[in-house]
PDB file of N, CA and C in Angstrom:
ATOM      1  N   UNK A   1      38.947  27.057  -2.048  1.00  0.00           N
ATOM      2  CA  UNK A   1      37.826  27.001  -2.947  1.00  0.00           C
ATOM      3  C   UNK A   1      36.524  27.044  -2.151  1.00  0.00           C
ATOM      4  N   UNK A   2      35.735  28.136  -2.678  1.00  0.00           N
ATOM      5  CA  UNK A   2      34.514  27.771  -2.114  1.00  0.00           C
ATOM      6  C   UNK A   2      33.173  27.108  -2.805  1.00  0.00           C
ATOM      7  N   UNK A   3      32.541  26.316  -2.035  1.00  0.00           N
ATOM      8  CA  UNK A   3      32.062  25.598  -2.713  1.00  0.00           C
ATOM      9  C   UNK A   3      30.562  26.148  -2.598  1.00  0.00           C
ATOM     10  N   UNK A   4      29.511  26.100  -3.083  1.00  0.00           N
ATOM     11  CA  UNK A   4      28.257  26.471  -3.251  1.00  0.00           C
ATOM     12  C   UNK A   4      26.881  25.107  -2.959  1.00  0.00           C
ATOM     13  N   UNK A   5      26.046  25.536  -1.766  1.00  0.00           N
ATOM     14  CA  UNK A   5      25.281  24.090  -1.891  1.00  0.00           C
ATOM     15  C   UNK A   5      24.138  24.148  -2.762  1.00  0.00           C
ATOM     16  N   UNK A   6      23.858  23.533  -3.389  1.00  0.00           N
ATOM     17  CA  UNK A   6      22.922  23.470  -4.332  1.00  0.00           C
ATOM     18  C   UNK A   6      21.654  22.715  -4.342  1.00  0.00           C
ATOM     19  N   UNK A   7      20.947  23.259  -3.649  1.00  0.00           N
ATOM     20  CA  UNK A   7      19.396  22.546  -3.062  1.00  0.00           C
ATOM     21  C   UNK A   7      18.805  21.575  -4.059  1.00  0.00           C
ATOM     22  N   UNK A   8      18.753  20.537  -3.695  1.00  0.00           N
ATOM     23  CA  UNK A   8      17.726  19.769  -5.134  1.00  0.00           C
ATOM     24  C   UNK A   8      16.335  19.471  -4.428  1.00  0.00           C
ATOM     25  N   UNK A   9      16.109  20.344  -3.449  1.00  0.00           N
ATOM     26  CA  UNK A   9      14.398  19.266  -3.134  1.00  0.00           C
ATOM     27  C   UNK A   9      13.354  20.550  -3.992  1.00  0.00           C
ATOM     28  N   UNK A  10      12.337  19.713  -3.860  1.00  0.00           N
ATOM     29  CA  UNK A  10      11.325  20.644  -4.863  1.00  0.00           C
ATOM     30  C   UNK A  10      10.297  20.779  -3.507  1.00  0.00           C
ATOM     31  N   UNK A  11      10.191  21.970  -3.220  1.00  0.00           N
ATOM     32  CA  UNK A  11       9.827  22.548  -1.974  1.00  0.00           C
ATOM     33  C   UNK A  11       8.232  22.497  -2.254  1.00  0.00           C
ATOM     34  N   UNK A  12       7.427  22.944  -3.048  1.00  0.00           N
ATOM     35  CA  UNK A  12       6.128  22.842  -3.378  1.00  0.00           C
ATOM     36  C   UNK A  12       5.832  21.151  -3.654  1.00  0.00           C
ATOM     37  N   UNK A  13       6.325  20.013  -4.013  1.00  0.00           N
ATOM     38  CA  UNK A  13       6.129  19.013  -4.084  1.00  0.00           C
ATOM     39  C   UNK A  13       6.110  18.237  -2.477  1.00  0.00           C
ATOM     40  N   UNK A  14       7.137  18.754  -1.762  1.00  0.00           N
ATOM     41  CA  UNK A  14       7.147  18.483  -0.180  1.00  0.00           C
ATOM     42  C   UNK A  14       5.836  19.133   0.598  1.00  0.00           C
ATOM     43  N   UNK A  15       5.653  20.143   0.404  1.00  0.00           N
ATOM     44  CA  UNK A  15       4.717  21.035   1.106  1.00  0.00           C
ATOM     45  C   UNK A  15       3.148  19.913   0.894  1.00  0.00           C
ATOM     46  N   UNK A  16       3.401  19.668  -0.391  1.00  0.00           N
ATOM     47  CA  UNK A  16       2.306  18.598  -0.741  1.00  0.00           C
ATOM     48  C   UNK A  16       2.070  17.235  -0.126  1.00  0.00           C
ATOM     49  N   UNK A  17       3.300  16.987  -0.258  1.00  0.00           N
ATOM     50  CA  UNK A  17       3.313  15.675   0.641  1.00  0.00           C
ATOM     51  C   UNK A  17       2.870  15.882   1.697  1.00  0.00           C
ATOM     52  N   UNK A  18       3.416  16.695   2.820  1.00  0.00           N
ATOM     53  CA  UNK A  18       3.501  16.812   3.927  1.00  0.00           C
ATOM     54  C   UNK A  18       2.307  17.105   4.174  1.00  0.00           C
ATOM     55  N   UNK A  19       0.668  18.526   3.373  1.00  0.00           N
ATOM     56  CA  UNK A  19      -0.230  18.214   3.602  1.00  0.00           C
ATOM     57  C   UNK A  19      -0.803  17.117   3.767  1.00  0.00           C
ATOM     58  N   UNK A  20      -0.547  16.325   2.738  1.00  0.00           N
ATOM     59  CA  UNK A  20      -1.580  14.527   2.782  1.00  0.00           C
ATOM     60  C   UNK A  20      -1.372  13.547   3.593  1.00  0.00           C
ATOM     61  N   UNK A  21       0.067  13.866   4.067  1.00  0.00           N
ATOM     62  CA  UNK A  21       0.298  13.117   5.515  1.00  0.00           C
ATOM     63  C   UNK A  21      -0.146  13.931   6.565  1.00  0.00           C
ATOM     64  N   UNK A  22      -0.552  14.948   6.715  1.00  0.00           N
ATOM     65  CA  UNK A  22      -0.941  15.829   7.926  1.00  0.00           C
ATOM     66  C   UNK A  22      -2.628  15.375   7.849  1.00  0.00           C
ATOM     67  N   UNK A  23      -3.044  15.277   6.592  1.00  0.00           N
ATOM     68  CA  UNK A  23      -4.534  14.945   6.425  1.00  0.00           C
ATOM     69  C   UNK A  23      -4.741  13.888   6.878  1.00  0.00           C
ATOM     70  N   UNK A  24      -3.856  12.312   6.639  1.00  0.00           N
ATOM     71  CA  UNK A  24      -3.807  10.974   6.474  1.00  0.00           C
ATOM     72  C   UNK A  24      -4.175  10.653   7.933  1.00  0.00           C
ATOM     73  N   UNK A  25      -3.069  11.918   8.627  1.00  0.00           N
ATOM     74  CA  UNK A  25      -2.804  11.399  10.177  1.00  0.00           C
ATOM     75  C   UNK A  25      -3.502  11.904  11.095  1.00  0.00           C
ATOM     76  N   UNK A  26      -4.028  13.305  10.401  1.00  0.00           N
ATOM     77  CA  UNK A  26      -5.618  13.875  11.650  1.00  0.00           C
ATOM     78  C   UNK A  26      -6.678  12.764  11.587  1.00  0.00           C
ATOM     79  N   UNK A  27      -7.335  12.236   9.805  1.00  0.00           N
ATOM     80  CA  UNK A  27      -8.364  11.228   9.991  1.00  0.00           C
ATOM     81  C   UNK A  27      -7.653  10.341  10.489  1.00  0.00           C
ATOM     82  N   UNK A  28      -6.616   9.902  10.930  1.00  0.00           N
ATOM     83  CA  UNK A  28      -6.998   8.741  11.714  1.00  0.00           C
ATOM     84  C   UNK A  28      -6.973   8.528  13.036  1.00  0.00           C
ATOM     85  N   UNK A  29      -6.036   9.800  13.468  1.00  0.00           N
ATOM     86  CA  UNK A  29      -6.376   9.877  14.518  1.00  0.00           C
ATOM     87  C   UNK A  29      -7.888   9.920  15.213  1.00  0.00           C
ATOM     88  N   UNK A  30      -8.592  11.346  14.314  1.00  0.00           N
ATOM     89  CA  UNK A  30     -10.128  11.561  14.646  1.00  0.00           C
ATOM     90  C   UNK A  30     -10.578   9.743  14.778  1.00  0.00           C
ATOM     91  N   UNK A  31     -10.315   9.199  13.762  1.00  0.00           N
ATOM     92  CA  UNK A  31     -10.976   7.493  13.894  1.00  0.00           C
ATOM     93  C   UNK A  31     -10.753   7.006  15.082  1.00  0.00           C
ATOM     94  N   UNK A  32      -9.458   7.026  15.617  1.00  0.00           N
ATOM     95  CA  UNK A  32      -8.669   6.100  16.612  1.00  0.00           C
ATOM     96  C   UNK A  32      -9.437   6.760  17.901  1.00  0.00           C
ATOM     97  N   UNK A  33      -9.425   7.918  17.867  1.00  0.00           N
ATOM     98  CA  UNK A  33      -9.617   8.607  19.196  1.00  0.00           C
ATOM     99  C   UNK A  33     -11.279   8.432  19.409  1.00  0.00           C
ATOM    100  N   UNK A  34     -11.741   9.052  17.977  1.00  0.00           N
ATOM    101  CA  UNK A  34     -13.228   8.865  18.628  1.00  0.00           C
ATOM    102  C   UNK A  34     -14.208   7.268  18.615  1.00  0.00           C
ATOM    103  N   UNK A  35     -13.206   6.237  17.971  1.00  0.00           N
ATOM    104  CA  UNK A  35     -14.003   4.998  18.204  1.00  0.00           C
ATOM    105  C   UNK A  35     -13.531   4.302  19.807  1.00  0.00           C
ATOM    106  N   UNK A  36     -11.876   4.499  20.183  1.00  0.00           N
ATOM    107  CA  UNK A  36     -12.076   4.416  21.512  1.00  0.00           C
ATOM    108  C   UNK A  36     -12.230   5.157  22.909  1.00  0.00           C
ATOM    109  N   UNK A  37     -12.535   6.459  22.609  1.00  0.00           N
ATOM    110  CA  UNK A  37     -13.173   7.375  23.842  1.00  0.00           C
ATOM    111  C   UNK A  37     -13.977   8.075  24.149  1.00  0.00           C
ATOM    112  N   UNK A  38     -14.326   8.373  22.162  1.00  0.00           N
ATOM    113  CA  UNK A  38     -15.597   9.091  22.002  1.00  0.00           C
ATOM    114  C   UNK A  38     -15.271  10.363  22.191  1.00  0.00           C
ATOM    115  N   UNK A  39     -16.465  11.350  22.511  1.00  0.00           N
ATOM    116  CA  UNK A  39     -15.705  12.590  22.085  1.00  0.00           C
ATOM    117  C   UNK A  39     -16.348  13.433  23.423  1.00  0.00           C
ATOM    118  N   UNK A  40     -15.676  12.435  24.674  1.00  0.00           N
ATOM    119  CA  UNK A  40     -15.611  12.754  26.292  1.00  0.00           C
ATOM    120  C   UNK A  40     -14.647  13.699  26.251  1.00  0.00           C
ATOM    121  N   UNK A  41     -14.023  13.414  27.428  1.00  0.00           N
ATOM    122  CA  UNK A  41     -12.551  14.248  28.585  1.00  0.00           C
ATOM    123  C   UNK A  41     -11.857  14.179  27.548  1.00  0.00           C
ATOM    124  N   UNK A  42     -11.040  14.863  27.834  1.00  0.00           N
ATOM    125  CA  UNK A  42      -9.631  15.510  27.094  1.00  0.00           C
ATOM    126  C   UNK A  42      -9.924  14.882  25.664  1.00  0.00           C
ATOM    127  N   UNK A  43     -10.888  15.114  24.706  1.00  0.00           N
ATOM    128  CA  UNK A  43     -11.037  14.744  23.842  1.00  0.00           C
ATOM    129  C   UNK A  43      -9.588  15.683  22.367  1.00  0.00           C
ATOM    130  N   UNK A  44      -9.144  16.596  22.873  1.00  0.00           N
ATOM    131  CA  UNK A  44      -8.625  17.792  21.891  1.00  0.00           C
ATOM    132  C   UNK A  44      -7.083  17.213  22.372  1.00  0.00           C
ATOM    133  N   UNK A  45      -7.200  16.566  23.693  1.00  0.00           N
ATOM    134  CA  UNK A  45      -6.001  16.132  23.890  1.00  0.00           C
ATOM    135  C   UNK A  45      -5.280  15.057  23.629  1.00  0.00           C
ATOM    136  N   UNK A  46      -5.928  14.190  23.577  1.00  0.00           N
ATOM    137  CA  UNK A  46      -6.030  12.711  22.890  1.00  0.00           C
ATOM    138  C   UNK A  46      -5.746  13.042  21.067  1.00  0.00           C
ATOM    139  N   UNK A  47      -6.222  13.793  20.896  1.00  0.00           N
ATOM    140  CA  UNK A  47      -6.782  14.195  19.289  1.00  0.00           C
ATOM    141  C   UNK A  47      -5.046  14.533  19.007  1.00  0.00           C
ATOM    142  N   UNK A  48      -4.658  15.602  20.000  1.00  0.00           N
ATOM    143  CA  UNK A  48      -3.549  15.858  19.509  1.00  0.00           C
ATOM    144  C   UNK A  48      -2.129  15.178  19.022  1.00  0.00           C
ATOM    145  N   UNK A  49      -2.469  14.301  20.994  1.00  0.00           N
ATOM    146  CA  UNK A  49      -1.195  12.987  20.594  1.00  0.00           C
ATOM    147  C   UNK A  49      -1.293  12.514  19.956  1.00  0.00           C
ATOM    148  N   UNK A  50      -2.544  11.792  19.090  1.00  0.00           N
ATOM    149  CA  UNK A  50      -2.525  10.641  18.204  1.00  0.00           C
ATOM    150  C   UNK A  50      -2.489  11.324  17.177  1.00  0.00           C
ATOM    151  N   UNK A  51      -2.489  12.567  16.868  1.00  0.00           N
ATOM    152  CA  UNK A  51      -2.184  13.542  15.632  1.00  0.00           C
ATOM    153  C   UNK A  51      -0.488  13.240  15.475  1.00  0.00           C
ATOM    154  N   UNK A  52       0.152  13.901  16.550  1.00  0.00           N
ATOM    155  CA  UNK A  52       1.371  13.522  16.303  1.00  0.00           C
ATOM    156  C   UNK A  52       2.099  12.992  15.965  1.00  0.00           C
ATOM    157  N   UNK A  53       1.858  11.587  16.953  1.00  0.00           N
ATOM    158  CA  UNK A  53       2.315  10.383  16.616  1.00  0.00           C
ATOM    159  C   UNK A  53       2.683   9.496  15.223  1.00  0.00           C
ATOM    160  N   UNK A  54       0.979   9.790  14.463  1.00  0.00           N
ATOM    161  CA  UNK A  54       0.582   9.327  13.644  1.00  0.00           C
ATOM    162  C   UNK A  54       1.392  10.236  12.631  1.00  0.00           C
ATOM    163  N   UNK A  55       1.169  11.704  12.997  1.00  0.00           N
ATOM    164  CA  UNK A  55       2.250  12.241  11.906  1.00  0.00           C
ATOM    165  C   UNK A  55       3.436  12.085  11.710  1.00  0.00           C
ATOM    166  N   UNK A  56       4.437  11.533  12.921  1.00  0.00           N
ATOM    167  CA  UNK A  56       5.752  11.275  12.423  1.00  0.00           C
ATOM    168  C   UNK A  56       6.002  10.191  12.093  1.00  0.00           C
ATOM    169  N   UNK A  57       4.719   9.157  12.451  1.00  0.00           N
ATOM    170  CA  UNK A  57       5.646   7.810  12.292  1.00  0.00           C
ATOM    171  C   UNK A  57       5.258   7.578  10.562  1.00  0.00           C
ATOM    172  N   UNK A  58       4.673   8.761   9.978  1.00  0.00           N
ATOM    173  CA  UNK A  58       4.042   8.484   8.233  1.00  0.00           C
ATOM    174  C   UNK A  58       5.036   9.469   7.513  1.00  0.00           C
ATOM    175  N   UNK A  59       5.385  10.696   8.474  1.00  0.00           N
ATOM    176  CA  UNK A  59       6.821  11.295   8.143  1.00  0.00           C
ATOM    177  C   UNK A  59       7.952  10.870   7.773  1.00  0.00           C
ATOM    178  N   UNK A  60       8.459  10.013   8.930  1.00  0.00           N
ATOM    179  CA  UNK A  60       9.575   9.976   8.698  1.00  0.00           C
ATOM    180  C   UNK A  60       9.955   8.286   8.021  1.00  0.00           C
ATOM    181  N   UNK A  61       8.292   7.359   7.734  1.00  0.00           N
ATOM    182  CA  UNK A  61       7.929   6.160   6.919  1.00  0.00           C
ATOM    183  C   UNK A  61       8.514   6.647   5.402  1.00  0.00           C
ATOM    184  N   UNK A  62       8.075   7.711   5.073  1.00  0.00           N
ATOM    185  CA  UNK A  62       6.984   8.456   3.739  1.00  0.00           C
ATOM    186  C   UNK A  62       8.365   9.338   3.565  1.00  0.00           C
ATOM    187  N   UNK A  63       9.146   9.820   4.333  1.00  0.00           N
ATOM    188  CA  UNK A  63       9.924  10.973   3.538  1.00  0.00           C
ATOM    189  C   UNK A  63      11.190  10.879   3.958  1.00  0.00           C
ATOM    190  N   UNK A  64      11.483  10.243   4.915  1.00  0.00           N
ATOM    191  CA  UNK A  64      12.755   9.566   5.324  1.00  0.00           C
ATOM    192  C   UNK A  64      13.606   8.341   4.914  1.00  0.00           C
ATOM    193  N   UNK A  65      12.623   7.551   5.526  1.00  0.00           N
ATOM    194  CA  UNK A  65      13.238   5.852   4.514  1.00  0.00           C
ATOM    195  C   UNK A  65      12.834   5.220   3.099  1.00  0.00           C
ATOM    196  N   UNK A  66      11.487   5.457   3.032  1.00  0.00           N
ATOM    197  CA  UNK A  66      11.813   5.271   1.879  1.00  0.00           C
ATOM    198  C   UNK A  66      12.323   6.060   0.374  1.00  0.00           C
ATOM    199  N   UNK A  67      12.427   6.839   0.720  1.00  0.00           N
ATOM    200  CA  UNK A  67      13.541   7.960  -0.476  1.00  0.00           C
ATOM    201  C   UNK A  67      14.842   7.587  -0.440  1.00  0.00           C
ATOM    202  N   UNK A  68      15.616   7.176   1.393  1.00  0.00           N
ATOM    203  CA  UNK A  68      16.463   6.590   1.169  1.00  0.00           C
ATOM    204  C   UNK A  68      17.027   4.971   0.854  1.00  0.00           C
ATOM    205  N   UNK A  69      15.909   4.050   0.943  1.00  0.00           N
ATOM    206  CA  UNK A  69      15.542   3.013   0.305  1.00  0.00           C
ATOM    207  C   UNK A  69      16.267   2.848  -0.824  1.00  0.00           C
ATOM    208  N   UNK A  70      15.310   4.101  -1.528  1.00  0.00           N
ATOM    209  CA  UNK A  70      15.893   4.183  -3.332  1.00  0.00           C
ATOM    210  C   UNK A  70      17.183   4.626  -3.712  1.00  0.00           C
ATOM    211  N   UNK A  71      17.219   5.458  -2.915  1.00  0.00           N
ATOM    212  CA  UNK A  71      18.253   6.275  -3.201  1.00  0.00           C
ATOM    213  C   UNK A  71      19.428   5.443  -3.091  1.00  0.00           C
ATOM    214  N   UNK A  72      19.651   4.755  -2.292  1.00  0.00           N
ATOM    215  CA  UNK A  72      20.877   3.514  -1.761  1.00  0.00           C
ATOM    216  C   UNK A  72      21.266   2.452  -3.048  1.00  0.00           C
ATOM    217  N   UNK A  73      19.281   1.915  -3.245  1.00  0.00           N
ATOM    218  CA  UNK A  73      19.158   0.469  -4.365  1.00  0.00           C
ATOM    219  C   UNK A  73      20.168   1.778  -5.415  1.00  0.00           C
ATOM    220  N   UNK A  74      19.448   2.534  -5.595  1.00  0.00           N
ATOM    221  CA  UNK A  74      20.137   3.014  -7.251  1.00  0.00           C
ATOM    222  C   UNK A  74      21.461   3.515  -7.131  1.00  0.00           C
ATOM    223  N   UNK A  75      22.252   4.249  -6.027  1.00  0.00           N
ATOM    224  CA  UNK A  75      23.526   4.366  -5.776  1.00  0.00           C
ATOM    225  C   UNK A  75      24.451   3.092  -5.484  1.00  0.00           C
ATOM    226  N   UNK A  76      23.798   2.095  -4.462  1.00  0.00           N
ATOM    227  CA  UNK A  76      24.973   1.361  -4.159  1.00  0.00           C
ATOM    228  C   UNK A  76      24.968   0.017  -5.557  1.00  0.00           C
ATOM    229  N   UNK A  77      23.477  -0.200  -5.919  1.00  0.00           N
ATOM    230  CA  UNK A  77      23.344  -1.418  -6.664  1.00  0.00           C
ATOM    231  C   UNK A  77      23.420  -0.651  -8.608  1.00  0.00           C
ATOM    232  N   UNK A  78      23.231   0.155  -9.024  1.00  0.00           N
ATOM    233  CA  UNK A  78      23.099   0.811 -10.257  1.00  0.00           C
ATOM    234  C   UNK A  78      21.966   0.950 -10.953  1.00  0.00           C
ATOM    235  N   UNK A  79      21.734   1.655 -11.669  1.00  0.00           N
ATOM    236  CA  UNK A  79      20.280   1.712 -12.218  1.00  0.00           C
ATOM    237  C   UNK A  79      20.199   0.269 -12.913  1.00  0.00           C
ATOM    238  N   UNK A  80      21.064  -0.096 -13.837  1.00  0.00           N
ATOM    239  CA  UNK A  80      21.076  -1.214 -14.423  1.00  0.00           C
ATOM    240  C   UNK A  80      20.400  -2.531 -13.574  1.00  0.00           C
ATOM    241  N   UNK A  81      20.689  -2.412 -12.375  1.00  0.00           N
ATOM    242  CA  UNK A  81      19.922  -3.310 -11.222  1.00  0.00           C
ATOM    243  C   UNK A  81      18.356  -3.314 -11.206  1.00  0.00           C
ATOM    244  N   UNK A  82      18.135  -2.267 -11.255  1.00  0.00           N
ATOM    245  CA  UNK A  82      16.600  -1.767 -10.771  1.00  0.00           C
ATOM    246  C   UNK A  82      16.000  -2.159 -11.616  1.00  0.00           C
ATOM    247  N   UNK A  83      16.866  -2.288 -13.215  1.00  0.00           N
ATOM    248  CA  UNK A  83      16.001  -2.062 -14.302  1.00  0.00           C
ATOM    249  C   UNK A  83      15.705  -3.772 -14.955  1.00  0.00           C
ATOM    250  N   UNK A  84      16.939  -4.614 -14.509  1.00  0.00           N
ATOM    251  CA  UNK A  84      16.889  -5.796 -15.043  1.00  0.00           C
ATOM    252  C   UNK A  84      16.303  -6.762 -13.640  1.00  0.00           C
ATOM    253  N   UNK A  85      15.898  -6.351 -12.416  1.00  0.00           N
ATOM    254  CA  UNK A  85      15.596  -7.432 -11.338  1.00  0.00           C
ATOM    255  C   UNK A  85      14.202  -8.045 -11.923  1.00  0.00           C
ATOM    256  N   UNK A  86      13.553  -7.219 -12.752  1.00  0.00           N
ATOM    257  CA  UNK A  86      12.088  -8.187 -12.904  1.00  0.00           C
ATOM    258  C   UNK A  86      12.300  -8.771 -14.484  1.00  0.00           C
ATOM    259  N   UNK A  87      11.922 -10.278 -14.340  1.00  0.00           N
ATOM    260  CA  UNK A  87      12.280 -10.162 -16.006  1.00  0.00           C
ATOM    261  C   UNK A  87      11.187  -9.976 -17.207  1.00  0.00           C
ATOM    262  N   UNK A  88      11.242  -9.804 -18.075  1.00  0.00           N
ATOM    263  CA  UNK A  88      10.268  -9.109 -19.096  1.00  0.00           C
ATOM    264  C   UNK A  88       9.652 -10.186 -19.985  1.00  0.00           C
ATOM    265  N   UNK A  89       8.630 -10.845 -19.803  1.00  0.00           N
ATOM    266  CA  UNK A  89       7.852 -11.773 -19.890  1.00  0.00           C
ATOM    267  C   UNK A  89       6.611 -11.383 -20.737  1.00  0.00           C
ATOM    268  N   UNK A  90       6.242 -11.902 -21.807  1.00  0.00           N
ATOM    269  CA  UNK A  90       5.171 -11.691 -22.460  1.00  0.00           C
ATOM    270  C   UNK A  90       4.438 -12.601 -21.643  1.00  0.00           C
ATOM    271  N   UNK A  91       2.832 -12.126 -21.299  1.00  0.00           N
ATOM    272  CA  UNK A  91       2.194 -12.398 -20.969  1.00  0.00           C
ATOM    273  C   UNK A  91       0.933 -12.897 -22.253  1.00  0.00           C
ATOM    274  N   UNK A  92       0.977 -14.549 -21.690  1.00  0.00           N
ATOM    275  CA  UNK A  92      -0.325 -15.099 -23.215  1.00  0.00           C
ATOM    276  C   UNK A  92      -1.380 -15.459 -22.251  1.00  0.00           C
ATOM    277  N   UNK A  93      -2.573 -14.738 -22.942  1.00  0.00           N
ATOM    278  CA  UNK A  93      -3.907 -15.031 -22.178  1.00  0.00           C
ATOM    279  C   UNK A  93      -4.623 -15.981 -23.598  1.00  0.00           C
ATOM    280  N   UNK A  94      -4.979 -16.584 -22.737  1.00  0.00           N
ATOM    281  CA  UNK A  94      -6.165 -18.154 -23.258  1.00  0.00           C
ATOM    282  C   UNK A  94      -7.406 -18.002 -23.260  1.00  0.00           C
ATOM    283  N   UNK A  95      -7.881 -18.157 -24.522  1.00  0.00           N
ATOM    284  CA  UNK A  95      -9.573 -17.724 -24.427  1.00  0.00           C
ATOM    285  C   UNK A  95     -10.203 -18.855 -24.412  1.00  0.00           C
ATOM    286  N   UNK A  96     -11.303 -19.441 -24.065  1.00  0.00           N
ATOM    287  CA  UNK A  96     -11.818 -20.265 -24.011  1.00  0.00           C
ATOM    288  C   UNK A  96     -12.151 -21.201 -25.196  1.00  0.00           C
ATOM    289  N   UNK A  97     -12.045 -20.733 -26.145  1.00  0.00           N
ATOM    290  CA  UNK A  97     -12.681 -21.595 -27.546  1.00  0.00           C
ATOM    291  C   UNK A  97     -11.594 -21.858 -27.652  1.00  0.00           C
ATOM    292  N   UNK A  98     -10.249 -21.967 -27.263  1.00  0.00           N
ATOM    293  CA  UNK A  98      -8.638 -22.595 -27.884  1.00  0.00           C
ATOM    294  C   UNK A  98      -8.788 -23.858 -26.374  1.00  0.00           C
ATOM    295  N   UNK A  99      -9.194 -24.368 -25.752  1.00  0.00           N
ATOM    296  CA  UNK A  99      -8.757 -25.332 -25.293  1.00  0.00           C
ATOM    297  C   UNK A  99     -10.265 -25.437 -24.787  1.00  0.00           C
ATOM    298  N   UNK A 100     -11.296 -26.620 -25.545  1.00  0.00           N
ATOM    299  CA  UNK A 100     -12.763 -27.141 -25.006  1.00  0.00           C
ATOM    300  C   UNK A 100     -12.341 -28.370 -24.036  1.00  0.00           C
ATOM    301  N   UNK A 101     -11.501 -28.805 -23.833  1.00  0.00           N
ATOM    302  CA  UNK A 101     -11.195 -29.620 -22.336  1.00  0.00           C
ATOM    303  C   UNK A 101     -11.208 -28.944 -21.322  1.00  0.00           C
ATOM    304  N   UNK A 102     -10.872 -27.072 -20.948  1.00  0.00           N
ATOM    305  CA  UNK A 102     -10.949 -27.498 -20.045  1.00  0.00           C
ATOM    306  C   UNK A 102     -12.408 -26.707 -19.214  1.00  0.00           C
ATOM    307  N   UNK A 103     -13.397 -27.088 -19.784  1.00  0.00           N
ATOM    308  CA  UNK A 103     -14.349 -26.904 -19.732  1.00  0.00           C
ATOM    309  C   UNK A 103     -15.505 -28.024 -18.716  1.00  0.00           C
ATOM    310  N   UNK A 104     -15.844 -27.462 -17.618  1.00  0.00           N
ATOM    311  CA  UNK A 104     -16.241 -28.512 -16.243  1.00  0.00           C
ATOM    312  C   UNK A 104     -17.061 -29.048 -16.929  1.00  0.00           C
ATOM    313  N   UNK A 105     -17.297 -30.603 -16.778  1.00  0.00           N
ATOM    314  CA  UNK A 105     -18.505 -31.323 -16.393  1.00  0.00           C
ATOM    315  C   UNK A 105     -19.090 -31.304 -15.203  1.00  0.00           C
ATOM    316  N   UNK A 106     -20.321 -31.906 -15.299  1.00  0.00           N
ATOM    317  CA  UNK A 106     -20.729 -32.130 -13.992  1.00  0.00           C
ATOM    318  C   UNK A 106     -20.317 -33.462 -13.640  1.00  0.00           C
ATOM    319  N   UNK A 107     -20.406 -33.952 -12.137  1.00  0.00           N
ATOM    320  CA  UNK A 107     -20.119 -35.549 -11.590  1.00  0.00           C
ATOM    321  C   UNK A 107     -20.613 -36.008 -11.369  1.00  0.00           C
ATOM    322  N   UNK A 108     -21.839 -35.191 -10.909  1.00  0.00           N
ATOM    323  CA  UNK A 108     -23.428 -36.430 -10.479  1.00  0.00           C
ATOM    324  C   UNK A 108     -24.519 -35.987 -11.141  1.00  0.00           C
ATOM    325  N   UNK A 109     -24.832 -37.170 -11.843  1.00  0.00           N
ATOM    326  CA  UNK A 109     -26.071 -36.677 -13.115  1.00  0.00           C
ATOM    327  C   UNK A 109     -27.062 -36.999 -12.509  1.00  0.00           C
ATOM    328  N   UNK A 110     -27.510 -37.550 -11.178  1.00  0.00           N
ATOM    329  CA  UNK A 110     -28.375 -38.033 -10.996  1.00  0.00           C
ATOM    330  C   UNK A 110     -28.303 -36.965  -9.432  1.00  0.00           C
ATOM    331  N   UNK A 111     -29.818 -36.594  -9.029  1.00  0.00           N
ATOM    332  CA  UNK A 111     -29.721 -35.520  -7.586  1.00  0.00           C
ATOM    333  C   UNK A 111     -29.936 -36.523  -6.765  1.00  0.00           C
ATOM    334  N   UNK A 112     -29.254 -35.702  -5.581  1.00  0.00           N
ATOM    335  CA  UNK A 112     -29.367 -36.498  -4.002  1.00  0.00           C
ATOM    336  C   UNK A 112     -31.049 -37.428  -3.739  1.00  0.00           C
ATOM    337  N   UNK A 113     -32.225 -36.674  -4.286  1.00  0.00           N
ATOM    338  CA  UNK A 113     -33.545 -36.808  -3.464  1.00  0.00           C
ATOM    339  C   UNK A 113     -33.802 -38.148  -4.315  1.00  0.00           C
ATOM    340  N   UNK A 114     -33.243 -38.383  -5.447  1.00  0.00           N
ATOM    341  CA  UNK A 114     -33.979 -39.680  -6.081  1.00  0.00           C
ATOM    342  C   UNK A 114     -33.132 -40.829  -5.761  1.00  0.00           C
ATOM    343  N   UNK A 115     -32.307 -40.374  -5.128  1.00  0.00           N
ATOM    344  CA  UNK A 115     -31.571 -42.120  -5.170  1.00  0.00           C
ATOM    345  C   UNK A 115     -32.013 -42.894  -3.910  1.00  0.00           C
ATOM    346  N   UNK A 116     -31.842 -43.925  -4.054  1.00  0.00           N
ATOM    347  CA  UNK A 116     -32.330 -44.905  -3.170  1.00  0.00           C
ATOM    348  C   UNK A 116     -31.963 -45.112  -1.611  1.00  0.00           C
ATOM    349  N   UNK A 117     -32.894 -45.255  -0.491  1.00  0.00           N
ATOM    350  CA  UNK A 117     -32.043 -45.168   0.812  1.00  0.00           C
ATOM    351  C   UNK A 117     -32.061 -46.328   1.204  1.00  0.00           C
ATOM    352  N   UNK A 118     -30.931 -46.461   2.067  1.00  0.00           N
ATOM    353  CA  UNK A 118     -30.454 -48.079   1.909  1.00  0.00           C
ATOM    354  C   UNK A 118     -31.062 -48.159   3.374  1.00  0.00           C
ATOM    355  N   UNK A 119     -31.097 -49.337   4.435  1.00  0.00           N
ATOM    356  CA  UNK A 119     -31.353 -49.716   5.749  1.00  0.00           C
ATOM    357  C   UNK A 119     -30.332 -49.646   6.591  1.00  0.00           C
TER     358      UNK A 119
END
């Protein structure tokens, strides 16, 4: 039997990614490089490594682990997991005119400059 592989990545959605991490990781390099060397000696060279660097370690952060992160939680644990770990809580907000306690007083009715100085 032959079997057929059947691509599931969406190639224009990657291409995308991969620009904004190529963008993410030139500005910061440009940051990294030109706040500590300025834009002296081997300035294009510096530029480059920390281009690199910065690009794989957001590469393979960004398109490696965490896809397989998910991919694991929802294969090894079930969607049913993913879907019940947070629990579903109505949230009640309190307006101020439903509880006038808890509304500050002040503690000293009287200011520092008038009270009396002792010896």
């Amino acid at each position: 039997m032959a079997r057929t592989f059947t691509s599931t990545i969406n190639y224009p959605r990657l291409r995308r990614q991969v620009g904004i991490l190529a963008g993410v990781s030139l500005l910061l390099a440009l940051l990294l490089i030109g706040y500590t060397f300025g834009v002296g000696n081997h300035f294009f060279g510096r530029l480059f490594s920390a281009f690199f660097i910065f690009f794989w370690l957001l590469a393979v952060t960004f398109l490696g682990i965490v896809p397989f992160v998910n991919w694991a939680a929802r294969s090894w644990f079930g969607k049913e997991w993913a879907a019940d770990s947070l629990p579903k809580t109505a949230i009640r907000r309190s307006s101020a005119s439903t509880s006038p306690s808890s509304a500050r007083t002040p503690t000293r009715t009287a200011s520092r400059s008038s009270q009396k100085r002792h010896p």
